[in-house]
Structures are given as C-alpha cells and as structure tokens.
Protein backbone atom coordinates (compact mmCIF):
# COMPACT_ATOMS: atom_id res chain seq x y z
CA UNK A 1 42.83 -36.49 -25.93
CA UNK A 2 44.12 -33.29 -27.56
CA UNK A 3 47.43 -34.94 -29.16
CA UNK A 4 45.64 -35.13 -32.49
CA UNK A 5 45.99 -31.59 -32.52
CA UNK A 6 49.31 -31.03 -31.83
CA UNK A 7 50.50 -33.36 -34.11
CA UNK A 8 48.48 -32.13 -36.92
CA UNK A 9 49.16 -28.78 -36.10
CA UNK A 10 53.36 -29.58 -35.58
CA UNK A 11 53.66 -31.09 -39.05
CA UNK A 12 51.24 -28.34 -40.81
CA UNK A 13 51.82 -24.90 -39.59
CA UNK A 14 51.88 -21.77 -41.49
CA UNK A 15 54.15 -19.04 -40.14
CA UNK A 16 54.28 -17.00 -43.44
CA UNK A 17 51.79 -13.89 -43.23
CA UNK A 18 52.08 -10.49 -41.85
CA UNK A 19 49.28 -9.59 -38.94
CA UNK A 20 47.85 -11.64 -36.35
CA UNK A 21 45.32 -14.34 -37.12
CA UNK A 22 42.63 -14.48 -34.52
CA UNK A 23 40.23 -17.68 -34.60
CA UNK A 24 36.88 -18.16 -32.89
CA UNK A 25 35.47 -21.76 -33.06
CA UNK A 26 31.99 -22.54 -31.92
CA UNK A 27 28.44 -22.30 -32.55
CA UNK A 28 26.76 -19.09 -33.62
CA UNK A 29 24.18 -18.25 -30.65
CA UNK A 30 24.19 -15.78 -28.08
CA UNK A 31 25.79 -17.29 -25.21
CA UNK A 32 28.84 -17.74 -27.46
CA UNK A 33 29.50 -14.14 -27.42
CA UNK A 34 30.56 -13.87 -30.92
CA UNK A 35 29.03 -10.34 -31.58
CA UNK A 36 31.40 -8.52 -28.75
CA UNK A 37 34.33 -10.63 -30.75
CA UNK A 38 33.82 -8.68 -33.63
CA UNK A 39 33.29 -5.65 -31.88
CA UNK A 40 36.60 -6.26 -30.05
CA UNK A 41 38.20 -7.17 -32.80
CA UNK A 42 36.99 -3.78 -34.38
CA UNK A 43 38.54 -1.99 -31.49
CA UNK A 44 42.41 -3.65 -31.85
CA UNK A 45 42.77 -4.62 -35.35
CA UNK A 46 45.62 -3.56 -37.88
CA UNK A 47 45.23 -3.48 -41.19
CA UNK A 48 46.95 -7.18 -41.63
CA UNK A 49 45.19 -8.11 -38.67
CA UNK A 50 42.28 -11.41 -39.63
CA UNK A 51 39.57 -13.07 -37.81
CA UNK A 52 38.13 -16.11 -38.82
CA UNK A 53 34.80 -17.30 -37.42
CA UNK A 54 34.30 -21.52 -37.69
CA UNK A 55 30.67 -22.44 -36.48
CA UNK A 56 27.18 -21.69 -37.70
CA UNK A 57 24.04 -21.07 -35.82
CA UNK A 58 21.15 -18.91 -35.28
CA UNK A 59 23.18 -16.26 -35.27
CA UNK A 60 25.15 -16.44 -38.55
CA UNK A 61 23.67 -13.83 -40.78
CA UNK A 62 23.29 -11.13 -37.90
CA UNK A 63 26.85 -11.21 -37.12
CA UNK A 64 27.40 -10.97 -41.50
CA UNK A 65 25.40 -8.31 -41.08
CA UNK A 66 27.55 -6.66 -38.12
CA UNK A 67 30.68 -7.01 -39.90
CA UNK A 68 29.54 -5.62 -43.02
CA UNK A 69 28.46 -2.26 -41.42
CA UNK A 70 31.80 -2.56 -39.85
CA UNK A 71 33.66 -2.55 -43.06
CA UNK A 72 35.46 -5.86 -41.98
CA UNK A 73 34.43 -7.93 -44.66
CA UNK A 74 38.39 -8.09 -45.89
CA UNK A 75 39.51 -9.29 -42.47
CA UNK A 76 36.54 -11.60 -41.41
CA UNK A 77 35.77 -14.62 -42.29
CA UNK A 78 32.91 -16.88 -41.65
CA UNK A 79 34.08 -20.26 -42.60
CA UNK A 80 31.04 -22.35 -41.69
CA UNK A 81 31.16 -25.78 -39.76
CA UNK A 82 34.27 -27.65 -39.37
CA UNK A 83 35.15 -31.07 -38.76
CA UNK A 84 37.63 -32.25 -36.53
CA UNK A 85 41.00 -31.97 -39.31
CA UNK A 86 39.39 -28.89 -41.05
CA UNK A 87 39.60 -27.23 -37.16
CA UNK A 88 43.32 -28.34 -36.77
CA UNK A 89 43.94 -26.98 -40.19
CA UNK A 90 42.76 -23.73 -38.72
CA UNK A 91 45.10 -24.17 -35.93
CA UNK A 92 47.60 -24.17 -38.25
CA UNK A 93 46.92 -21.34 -39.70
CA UNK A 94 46.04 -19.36 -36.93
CA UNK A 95 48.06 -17.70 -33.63
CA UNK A 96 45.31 -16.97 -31.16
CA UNK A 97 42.02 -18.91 -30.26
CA UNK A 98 39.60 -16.60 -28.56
CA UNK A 99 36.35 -18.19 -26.85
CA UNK A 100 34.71 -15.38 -25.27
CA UNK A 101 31.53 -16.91 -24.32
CA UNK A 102 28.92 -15.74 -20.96
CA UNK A 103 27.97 -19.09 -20.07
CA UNK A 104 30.26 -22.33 -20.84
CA UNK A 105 30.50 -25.30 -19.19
CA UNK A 106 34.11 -26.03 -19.86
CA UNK A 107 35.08 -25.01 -23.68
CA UNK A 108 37.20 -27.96 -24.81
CA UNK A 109 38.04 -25.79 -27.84
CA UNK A 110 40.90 -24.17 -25.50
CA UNK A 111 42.19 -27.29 -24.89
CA UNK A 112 42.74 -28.16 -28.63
CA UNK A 113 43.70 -24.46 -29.42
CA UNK A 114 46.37 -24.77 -26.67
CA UNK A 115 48.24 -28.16 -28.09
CA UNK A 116 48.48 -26.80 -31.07
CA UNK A 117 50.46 -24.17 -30.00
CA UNK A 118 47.93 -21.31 -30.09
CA UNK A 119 47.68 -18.51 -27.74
CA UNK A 120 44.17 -19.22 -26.18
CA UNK A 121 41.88 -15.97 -24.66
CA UNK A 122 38.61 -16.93 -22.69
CA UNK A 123 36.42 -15.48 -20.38
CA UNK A 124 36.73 -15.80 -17.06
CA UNK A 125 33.15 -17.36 -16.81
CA UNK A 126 34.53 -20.49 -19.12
CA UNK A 127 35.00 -23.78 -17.08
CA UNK A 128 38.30 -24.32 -18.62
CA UNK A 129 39.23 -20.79 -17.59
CA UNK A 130 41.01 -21.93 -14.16
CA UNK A 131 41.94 -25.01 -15.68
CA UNK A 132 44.64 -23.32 -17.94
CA UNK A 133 44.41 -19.45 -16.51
CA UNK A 134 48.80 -20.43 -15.30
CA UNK A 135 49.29 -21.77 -19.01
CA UNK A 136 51.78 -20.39 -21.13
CA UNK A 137 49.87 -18.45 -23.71
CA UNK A 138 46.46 -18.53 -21.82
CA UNK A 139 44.68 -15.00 -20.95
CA UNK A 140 41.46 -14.60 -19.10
CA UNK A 141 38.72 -11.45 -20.36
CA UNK A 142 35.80 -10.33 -19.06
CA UNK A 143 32.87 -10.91 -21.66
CA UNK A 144 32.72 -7.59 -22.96
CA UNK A 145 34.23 -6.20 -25.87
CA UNK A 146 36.25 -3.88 -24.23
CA UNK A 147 37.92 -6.62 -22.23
CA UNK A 148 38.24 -9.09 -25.03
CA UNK A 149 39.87 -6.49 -26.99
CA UNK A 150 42.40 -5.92 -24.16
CA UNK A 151 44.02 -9.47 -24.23
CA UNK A 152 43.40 -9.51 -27.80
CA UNK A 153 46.26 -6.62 -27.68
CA UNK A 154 48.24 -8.55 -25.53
CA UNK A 155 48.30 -11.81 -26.84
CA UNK A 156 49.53 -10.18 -30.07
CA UNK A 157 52.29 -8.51 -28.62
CA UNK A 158 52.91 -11.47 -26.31
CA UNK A 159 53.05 -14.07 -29.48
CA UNK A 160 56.68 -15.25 -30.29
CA UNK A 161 55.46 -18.34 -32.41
CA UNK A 162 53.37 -21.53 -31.87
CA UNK A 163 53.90 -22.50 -28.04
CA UNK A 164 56.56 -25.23 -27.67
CA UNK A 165 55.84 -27.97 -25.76
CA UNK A 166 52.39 -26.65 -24.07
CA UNK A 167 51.39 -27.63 -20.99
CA UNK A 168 48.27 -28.78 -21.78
CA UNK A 169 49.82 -32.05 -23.54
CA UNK A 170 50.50 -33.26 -20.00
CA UNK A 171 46.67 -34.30 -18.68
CA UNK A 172 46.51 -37.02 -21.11
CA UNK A 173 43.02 -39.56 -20.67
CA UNK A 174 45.63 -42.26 -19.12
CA UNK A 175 46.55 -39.53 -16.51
CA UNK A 176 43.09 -38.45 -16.05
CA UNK A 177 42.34 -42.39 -15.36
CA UNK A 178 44.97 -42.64 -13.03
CA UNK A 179 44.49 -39.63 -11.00
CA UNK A 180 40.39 -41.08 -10.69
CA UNK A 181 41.92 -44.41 -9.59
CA UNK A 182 43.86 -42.88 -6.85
CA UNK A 183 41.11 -40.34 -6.35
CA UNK A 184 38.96 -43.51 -5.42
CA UNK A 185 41.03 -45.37 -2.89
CA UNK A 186 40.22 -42.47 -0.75
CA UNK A 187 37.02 -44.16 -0.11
C-alpha cells in the first residue's frame, strides 16, 4: 500500500530550489547499479543539478571514492539508510527516482517514488518496469550509463511538478484482493 507516500509526500513537498533533484534508494551492491548512476549522472548534470544516494552496502565507500575523483562531492550525497518516513521525506524533496539496477525482482521503490509524485526511471530489466512503463512520469533505460543518462535528460525536461493524481494510487491491496478473488473462480 503506497498511500503512505503520497500523503506524506502531498502535505510535505519542497518545490523551492533551482536544478533537478535526482534520488536513488536502495542497497549499495553491484546488482543495484549505483556506479553507472553516478557516471550518468556525470554525463547530464548542471551545475544546480543533485543526486542523493539513500542505502548502504558493500559498496558504499567505492562509489565515495568514484564521486570524489569525479569532483561531485557538492552535488552527491550519500545519506545512509532510511526508514520508511525519512524515504518519503526524500520524496519530498526530490523530482526523479532512478532505480537502475541489472537484476531486480520487482523494485517496489518505483511504486512509492511514483505516489509521491516523482518522475520514476528504471531499467528495463526491473520487474516493475512493465508494470508502470504507460505511467505518467515513468521512463525505461538500459543499464548502462549512457542510457540512464538519456532519460535522466528527459525526465528533467519532461518534469512540470510532482505528478497529480498518479496512476499508481489505483492498484490498492483491496483491489489486488479482489482481482485474486475473481482470478480464482476461474478454477
């Protein structure tokens, strides 16, 4: 049930800043794809442009590492775990969610990321990816930085504000439950 986050994130959002704010929840290992993020990221940024990277891992001081011989330290920022409110606070504060990961299951951060309002960008390899892929807001990328720094470009031009009304709102768990009810008397 994403409705948490669209609440929090109607009554708390932040429009006041000048460049996009790009956000990347998740854990910090390599199937995350966090390391071509900040290379994309490298690729499309402005000057106002910021990234903010919520997770840890096995991973976390090698991507420090990265965007310190990138010279991104003033636009990057690793903001450790989160917990559930200190993520929708992020949604607040952010515009676009990117989850650019080779391998995932389904990526229910997309799903939270798109009712608050967010612009979402995963890869095309993401479960959730032709779950929302006709969603306002919702881009697909290959997993390479080239391609993640593509519909990072485009999101930012696309983004008008925090999505009204987003689709995703409408599969609520009661919905779900129905739709496996009817799914059943088939049988």
């Amino acid at each position: 049930d994403v409705s948490y986050f669209a609440n929090y994130s109607s009554s708390h959002r932040v429009e006041s800043h000048s460049g996009h704010r790009f956000l990347y929840v998740g854990q910090l290992i390599a199937r995350k794809n966090v390391e071509s993020l900040i290379r994309a990221f490298n690729l499309m940024k402005s000057p106002d442009d910021t990234l903010t990277i919520a997770g840890d891992g096995e991973l976390r001081s090698t991507l420090q590492r990265l965007v310190t011989s990138l010279d991104l330290e003033k636009q990057i920022t690793f903001v450790g775990h989160q917990n559930q409110q200190q993520i929708a606070d992020l949604h607040a504060h952010s515009d676009t969610l990117v989850m650019p990961s080779t391998n995932e299951v389904w990526g229910l951060v997309a799903n939270e990321a798109l009712a608050s309002g967010l612009h979402v960008i995963v890869s095309d390899v993401a479960g959730v990816a032709d779950f929302i892929e006709k969603m306002k807001g919702a881009y697909l990328c290959k997993t390479d930085s080239e391609s993640i720094a593509e519909m990072m470009k485009v999101s930012k031009a696309d983004y008008k504000g925090p999505i009204k009304n987003p689709e995703i709102l409408g599969f609520t768990p009661e919905r779900f439950a129905d739709e496996l009810v009817e799914a059943t008397r088939l049988f």
